[in-house]
Protein backbone atom coordinates (compact mmCIF):
# COMPACT_ATOMS: atom_id res chain seq x y z
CA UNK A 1 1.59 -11.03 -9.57
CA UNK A 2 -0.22 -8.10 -9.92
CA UNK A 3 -0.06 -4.71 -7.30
CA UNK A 4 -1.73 -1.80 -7.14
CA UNK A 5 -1.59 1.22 -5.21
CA UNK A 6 -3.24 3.89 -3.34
CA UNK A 7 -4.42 5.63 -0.11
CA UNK A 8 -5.81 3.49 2.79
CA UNK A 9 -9.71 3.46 2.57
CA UNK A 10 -9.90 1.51 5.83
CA UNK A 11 -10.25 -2.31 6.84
CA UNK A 12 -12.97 -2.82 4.29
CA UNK A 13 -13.08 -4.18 0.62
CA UNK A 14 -14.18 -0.59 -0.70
CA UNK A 15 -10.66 -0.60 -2.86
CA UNK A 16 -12.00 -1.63 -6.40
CA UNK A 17 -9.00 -2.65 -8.67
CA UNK A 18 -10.33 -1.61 -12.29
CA UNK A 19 -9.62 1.27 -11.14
CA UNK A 20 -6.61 1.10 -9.97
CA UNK A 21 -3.31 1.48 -12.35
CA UNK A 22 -1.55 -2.51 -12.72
CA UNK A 23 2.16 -2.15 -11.34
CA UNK A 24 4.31 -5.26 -11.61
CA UNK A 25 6.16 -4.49 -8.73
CA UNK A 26 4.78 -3.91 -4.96
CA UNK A 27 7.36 -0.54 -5.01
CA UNK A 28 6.25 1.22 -7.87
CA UNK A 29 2.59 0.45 -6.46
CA UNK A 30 3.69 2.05 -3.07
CA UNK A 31 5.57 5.31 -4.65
CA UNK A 32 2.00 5.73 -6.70
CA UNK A 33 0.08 5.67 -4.21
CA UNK A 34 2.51 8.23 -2.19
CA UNK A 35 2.73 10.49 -5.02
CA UNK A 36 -1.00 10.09 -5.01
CA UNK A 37 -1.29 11.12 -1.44
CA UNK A 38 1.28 14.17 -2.06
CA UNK A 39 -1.21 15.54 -5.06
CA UNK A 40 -3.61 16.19 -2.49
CA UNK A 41 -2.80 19.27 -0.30
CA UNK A 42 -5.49 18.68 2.51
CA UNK A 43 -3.24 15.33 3.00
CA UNK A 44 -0.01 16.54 3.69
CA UNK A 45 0.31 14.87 7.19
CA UNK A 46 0.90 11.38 8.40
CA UNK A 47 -0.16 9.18 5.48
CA UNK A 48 -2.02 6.05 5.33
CA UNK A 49 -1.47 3.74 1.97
CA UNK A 50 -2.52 0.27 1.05
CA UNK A 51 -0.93 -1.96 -1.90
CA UNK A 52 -2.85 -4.62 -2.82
CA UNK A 53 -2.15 -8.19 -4.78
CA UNK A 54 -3.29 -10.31 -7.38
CA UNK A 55 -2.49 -13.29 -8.86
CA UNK A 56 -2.85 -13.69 -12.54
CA UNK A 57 -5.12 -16.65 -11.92
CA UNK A 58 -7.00 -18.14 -9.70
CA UNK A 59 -4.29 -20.56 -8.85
CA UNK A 60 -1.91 -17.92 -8.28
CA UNK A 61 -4.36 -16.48 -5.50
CA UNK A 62 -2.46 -15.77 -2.20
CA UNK A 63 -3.91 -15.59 1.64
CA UNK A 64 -2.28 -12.05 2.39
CA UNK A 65 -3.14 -10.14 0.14
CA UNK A 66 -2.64 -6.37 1.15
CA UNK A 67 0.41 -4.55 2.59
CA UNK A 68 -0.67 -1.71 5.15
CA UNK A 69 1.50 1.09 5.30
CA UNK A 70 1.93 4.52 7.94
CA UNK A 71 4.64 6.61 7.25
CA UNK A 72 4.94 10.36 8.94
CA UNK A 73 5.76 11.93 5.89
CA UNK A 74 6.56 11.69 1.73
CA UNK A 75 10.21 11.24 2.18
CA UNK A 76 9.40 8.62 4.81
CA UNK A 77 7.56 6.62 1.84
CA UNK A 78 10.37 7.43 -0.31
CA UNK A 79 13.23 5.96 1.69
CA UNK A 80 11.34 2.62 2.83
CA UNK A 81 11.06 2.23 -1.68
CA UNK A 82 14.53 3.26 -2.05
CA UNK A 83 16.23 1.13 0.24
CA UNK A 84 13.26 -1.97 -0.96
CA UNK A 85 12.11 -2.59 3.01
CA UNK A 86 11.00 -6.25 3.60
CA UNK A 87 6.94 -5.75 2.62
CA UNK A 88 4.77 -7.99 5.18
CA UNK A 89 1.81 -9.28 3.70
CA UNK A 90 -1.60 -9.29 5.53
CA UNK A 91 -4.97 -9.72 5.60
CA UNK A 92 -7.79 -7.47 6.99
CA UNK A 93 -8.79 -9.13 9.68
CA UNK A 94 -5.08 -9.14 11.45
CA UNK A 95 -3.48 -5.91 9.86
CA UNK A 96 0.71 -5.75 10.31
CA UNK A 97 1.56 -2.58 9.37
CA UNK A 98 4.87 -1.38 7.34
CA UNK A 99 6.29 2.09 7.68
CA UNK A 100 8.09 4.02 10.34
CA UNK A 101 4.95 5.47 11.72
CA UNK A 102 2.89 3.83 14.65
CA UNK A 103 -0.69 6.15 14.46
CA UNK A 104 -1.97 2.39 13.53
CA UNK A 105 -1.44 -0.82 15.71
């Protein structure tokens, strides 16, 4: 598998992956996309990140493919990749949300 990482663009398919730096691990795609957040200064609130998965081939594809997360701050983020939190999987249409925020249901 595949991840990549970066800040929640909403419940659409407007995250375009060629873009997006490969990660092999769903972690390292999470603390990007944090560190990503914390570059920004206008986004130093409660954040909003997405990771998303791919299979390398077609066979490999998987039905929940994105992991939604909320967290009310950086270190928030940080602990839930240090201590390697279960991830849930999910799909658009019936978002489960990871992180110890709850701005998102």
């Amino acid at each position: 598998m595949k991840y990549f990482g970066t800040a929640y663009l909403g419940n659409i398919d407007a995250y375009d992956m060629k873009k997006l730096s490969i990660y092999n691990d769903p972690y390292e795609a999470l603390t990007m996309a944090n560190s990503e957040w914390d570059s920004d200064p206008e986004k130093q609130i409660a954040r909003l990140l997405i990771v998303l998965r791919k299979g390398e081939t077609p066979k490999e594809s998987v039905n929940e493919d994105k992991a939604y997360f909320q967290f009310t701050d950086s270190q928030a983020c940080k602990q839930f990749v240090e201590s390697k939190k279960e991830i849930v999987w999910s799909r658009p249409e019936n978002q489960k949300w990871n992180g110890n925020s709850k701005l998102m249901r």
